[in-house]
Protein backbone atom coordinates (compact mmCIF):
# COMPACT_ATOMS: atom_id res chain seq x y z
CA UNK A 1 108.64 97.91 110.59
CA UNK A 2 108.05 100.01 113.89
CA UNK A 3 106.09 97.17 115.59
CA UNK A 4 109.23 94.58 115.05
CA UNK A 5 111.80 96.92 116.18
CA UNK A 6 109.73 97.22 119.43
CA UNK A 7 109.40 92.80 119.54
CA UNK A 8 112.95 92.83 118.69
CA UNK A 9 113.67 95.51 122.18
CA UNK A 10 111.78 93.86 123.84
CA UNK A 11 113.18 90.22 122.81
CA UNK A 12 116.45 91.99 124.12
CA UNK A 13 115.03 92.88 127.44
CA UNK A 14 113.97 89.31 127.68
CA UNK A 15 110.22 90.28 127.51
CA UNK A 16 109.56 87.58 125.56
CA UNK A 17 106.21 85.89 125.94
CA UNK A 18 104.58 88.57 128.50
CA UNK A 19 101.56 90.50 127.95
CA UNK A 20 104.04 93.55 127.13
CA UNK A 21 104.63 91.15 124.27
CA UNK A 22 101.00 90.65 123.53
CA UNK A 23 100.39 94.48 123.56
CA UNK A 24 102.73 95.11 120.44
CA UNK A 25 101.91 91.86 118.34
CA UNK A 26 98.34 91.82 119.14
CA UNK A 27 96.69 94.93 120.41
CA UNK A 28 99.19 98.17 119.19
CA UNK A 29 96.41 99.61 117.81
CA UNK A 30 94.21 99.65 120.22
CA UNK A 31 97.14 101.40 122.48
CA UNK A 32 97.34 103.86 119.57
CA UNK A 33 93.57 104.67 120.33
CA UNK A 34 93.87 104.61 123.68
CA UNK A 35 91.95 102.02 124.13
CA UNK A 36 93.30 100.53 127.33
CA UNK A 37 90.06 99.11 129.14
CA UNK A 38 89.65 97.21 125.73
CA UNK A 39 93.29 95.83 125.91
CA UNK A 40 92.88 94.94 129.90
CA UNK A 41 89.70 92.85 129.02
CA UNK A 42 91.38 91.32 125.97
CA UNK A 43 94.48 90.35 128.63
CA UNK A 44 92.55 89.59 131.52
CA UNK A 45 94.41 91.88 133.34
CA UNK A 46 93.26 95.59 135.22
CA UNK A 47 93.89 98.49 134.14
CA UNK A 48 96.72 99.09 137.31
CA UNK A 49 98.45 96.17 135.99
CA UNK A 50 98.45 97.43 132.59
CA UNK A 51 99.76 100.41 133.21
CA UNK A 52 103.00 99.12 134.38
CA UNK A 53 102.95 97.13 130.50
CA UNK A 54 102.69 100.23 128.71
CA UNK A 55 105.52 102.33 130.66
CA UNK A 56 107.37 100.01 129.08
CA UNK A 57 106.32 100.22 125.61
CA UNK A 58 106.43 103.79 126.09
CA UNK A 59 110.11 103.72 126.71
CA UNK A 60 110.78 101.58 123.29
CA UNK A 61 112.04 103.69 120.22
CA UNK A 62 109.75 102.66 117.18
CA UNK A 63 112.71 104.25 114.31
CA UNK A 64 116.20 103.42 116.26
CA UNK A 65 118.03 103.62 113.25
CA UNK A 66 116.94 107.31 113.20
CA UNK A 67 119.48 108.55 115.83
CA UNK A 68 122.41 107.35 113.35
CA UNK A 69 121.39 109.35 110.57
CA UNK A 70 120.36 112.59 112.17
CA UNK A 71 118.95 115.55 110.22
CA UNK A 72 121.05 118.34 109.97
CA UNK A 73 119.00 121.58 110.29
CA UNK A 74 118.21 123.67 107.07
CA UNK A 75 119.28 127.74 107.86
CA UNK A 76 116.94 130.21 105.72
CA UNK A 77 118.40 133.46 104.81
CA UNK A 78 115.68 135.64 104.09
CA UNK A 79 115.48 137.62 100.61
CA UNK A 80 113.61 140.54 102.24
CA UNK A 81 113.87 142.44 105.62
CA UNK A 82 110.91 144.32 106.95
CA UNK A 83 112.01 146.84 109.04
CA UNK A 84 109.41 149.43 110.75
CA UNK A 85 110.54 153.12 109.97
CA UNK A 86 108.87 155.56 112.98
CA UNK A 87 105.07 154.19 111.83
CA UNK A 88 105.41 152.58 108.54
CA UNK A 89 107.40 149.32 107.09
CA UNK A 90 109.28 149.41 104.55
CA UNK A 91 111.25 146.17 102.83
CA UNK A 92 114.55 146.14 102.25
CA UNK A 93 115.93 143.60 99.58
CA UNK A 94 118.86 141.43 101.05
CA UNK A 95 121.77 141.81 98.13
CA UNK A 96 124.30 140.11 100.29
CA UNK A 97 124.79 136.90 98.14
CA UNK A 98 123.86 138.97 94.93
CA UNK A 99 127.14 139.81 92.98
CA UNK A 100 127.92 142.96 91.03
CA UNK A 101 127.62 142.74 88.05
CA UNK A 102 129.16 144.82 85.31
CA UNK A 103 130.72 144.06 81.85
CA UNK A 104 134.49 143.86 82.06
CA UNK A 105 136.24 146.59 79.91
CA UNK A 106 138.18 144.08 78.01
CA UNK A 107 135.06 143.39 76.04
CA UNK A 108 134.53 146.54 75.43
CA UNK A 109 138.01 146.94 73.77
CA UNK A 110 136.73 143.99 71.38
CA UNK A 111 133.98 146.67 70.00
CA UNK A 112 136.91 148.98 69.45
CA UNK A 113 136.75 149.06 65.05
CA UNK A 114 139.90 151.12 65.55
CA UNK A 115 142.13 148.35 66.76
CA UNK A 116 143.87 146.37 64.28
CA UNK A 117 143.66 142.91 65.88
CA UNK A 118 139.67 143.17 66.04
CA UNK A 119 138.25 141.37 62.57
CA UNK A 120 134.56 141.99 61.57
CA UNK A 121 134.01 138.01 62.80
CA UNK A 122 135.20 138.96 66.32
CA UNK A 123 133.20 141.99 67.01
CA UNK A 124 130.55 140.07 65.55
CA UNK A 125 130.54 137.85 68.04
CA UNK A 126 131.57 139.34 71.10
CA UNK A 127 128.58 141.98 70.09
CA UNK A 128 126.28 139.01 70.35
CA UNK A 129 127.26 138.22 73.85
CA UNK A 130 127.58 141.91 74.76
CA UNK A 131 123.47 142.09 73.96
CA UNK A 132 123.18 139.00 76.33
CA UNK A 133 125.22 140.24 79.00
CA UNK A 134 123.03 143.33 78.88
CA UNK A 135 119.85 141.81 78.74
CA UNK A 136 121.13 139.23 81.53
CA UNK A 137 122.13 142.32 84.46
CA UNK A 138 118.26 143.79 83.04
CA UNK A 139 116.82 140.83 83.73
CA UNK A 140 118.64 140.68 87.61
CA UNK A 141 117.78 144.25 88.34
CA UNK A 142 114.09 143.96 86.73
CA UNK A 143 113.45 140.69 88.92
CA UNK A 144 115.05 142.48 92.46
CA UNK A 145 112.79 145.51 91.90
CA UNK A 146 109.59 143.06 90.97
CA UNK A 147 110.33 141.40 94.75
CA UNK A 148 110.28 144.59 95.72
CA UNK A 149 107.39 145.53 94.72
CA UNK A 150 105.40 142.42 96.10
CA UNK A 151 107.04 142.66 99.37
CA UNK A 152 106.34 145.86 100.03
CA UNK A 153 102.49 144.64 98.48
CA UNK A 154 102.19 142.07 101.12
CA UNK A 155 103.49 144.35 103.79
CA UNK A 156 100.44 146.79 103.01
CA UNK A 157 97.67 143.93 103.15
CA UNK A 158 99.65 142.27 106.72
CA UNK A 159 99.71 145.17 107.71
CA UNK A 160 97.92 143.46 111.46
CA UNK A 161 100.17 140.38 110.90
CA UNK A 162 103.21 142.34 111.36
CA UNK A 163 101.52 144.27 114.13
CA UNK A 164 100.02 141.58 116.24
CA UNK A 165 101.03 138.30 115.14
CA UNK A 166 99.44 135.59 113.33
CA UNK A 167 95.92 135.73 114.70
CA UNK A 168 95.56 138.78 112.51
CA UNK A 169 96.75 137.22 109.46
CA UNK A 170 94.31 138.37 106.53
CA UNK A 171 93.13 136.43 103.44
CA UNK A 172 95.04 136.97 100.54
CA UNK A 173 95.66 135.49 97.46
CA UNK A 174 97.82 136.15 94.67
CA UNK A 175 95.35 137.87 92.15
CA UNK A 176 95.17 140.87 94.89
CA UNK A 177 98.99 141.94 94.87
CA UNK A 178 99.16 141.28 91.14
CA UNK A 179 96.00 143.72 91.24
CA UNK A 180 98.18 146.19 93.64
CA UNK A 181 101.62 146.27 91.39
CA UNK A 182 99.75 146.10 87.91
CA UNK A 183 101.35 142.59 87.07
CA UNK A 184 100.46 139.16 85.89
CA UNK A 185 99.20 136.48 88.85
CA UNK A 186 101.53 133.91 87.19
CA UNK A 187 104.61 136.45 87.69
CA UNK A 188 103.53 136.93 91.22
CA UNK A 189 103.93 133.33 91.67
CA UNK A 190 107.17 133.06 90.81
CA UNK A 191 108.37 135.76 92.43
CA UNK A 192 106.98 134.30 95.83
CA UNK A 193 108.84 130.94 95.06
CA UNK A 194 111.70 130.19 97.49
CA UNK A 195 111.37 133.28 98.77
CA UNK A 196 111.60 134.84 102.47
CA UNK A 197 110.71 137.55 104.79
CA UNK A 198 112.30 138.50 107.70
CA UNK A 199 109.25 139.92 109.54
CA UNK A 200 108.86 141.62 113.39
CA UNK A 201 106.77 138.03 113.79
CA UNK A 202 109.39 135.72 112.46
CA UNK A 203 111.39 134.71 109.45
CA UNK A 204 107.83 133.30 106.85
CA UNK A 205 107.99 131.99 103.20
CA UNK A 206 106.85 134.92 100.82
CA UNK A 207 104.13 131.90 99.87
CA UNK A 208 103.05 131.99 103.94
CA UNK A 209 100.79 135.05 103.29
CA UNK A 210 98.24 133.79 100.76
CA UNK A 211 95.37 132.23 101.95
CA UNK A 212 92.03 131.50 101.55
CA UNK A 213 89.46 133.16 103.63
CA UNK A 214 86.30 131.75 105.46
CA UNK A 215 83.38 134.30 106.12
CA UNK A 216 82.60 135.05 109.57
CA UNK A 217 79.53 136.66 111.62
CA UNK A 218 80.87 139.85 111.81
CA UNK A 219 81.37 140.41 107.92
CA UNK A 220 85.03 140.06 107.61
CA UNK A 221 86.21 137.12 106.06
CA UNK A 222 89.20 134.83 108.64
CA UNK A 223 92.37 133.21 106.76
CA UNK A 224 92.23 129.69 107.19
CA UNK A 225 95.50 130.35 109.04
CA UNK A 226 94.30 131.70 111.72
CA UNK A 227 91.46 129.35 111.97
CA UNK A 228 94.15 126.81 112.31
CA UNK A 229 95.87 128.43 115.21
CA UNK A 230 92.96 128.99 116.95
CA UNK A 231 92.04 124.83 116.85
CA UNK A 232 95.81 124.33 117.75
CA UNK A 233 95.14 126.73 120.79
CA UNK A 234 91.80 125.15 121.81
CA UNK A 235 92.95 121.72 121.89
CA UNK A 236 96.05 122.79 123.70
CA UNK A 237 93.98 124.23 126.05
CA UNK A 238 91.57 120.98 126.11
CA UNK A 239 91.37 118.66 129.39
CA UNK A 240 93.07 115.70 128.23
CA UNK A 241 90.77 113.13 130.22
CA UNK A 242 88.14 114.46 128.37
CA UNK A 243 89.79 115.52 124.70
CA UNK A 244 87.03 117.74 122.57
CA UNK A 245 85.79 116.32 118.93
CA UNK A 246 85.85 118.02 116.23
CA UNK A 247 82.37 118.67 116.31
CA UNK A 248 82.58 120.22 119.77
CA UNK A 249 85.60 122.29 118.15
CA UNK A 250 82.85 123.14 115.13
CA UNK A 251 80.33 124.79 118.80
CA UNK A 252 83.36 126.61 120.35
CA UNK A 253 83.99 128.43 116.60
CA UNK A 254 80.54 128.75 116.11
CA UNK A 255 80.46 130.89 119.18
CA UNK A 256 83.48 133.28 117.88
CA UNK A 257 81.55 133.79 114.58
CA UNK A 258 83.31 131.50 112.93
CA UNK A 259 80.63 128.64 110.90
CA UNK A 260 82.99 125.70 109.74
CA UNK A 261 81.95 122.03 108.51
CA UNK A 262 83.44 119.25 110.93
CA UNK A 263 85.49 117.92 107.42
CA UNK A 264 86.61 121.11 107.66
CA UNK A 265 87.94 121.12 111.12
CA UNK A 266 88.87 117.29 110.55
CA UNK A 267 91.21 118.61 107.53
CA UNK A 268 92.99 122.00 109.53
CA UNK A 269 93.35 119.27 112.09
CA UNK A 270 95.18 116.44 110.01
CA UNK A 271 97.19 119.10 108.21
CA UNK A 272 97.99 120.61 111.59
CA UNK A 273 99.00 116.95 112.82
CA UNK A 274 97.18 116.81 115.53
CA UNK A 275 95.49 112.83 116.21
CA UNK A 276 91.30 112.53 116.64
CA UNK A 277 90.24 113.52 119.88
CA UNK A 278 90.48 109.35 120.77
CA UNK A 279 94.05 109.34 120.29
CA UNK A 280 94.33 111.98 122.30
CA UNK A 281 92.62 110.75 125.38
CA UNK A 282 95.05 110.65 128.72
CA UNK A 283 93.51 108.01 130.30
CA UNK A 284 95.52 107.81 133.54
């Protein structure tokens, strides 16, 4: 769909038939690649000529139909503020959209045996739902202190996160705050679900913080967050005439301690999406 939106631009700009033309039906992935002395051999044309070609292609919009259906932008309100106290953090639940909830009085009157109007069937019932109600405001106040209890869990083992950003994020995984609080993994889990922290680093998903850890030289294991930040920073960093592989990312970690499997940088990469080092190339 992309490449005939471009032939269809470029049919409009009365392009048709030139080797801009060619480019998109014939050789767009090549251009994807950056594989321009390839395309000005397949042309016949040099690679100054060429460039003027792919300005223009670079000046077509691939999803047009995108700018009439714009995304509107999500807003997050966090669940839990951490908030440092003189040297320590403390979390501080966010009850602002939580309601207070009490049982009205009116139900209580139904209990009354002393009222005349109140038959056995009635108090009965409204007993029933006076039990639920109960067990309903439990349940609310039993699942605020839980996130509670796992924010404040997290805060203890992020302790450099919230100190120094996310270079310093630690591994963690659920089974070690469920050790911490003295609860089950699976209620952990659910408790992390949809929910957020308003941190001194940023507003994070409560999920954010668990992650696996990779062993380094220096005996302390390195979430596999950080180890993505660090390729985003290197390849940020890299000389785009001359883009680094993944293997040559695999030598620069090596270096900082850090032993990784080039699948392994090939995956952070792709989930960080960031093309091969080929697509990358700046060629002029």
């Amino acid at each position: 769909m992309g490449r005939v939106c471009l032939l269809l631009q470029l049919r409009h700009l009365g392009l048709e038939g030139t080797p801009t033309e060619k480019i998109v039906t014939d050789h767009l992935r090549l251009l994807q690649n950056h594989q321009v002395p390839e395309i000005a051999r397949k042309l016949g044309l040099s690679i100054d000529d060429l460039k003027d070609h792919i300005e223009i292609i670079k000046h077509l919009d691939p999803k047009p139909g995108s700018r009439y259906n714009p995304t509107q932008s999500q807003y997050v309100i966090p669940d839990v503020y951490v908030i440092k106290v003189e040297d320590q953090y403390v979390a501080v639940l966010n009850e602002d959209g939580l309601p207070q909830m009490r049982i009205s009085p009116v139900y209580r009157r139904l209990l009354d045996k002393s009222a005349a109007d109140n038959t056995d069937e009635t108090r009965a019932y409204v007993k029933d739902k006076f039990r639920s109600a109960l067990w309903l405001i439990k349940s609310v106040e039993q699942r605020q202190k839980t996130i509670h209890k796992v924010a404040n869990s997290i805060i203890n083992f992020q302790r450099d996160f919230l100190d120094h950003g996310i270079e310093h994020l630690r591994p963690l995984v659920l089974r070690d705050v469920a050790n911490d609080i003295g609860m089950h993994e699976s209620t952990v889990s659910r408790v992390v679900t949809n929910k957020y922290m308003h941190t001194p680093q940023g507003v994070f998903e409560m999920k954010y913080f668990f992650h696996s850890g990779i062993s380094s030289s220096y005996g302390e294991a390195v979430s596999s967050v950080t180890i993505k930040q660090r390729i985003r920073k290197i390849i940020e960093n890299e000389d785009p005439r001359k883009p680094l592989s993944d293997s040559k990312i695999v030598s620069i970690l090596q270096r900082e301690g850090l032993v990784l499997a080039r699948r392994t940088i090939a995956k952070y990469r792709e989930e960080l999406k960031i093309p091969t080092s080929n697509q990358r190339k700046v060629l002029y």
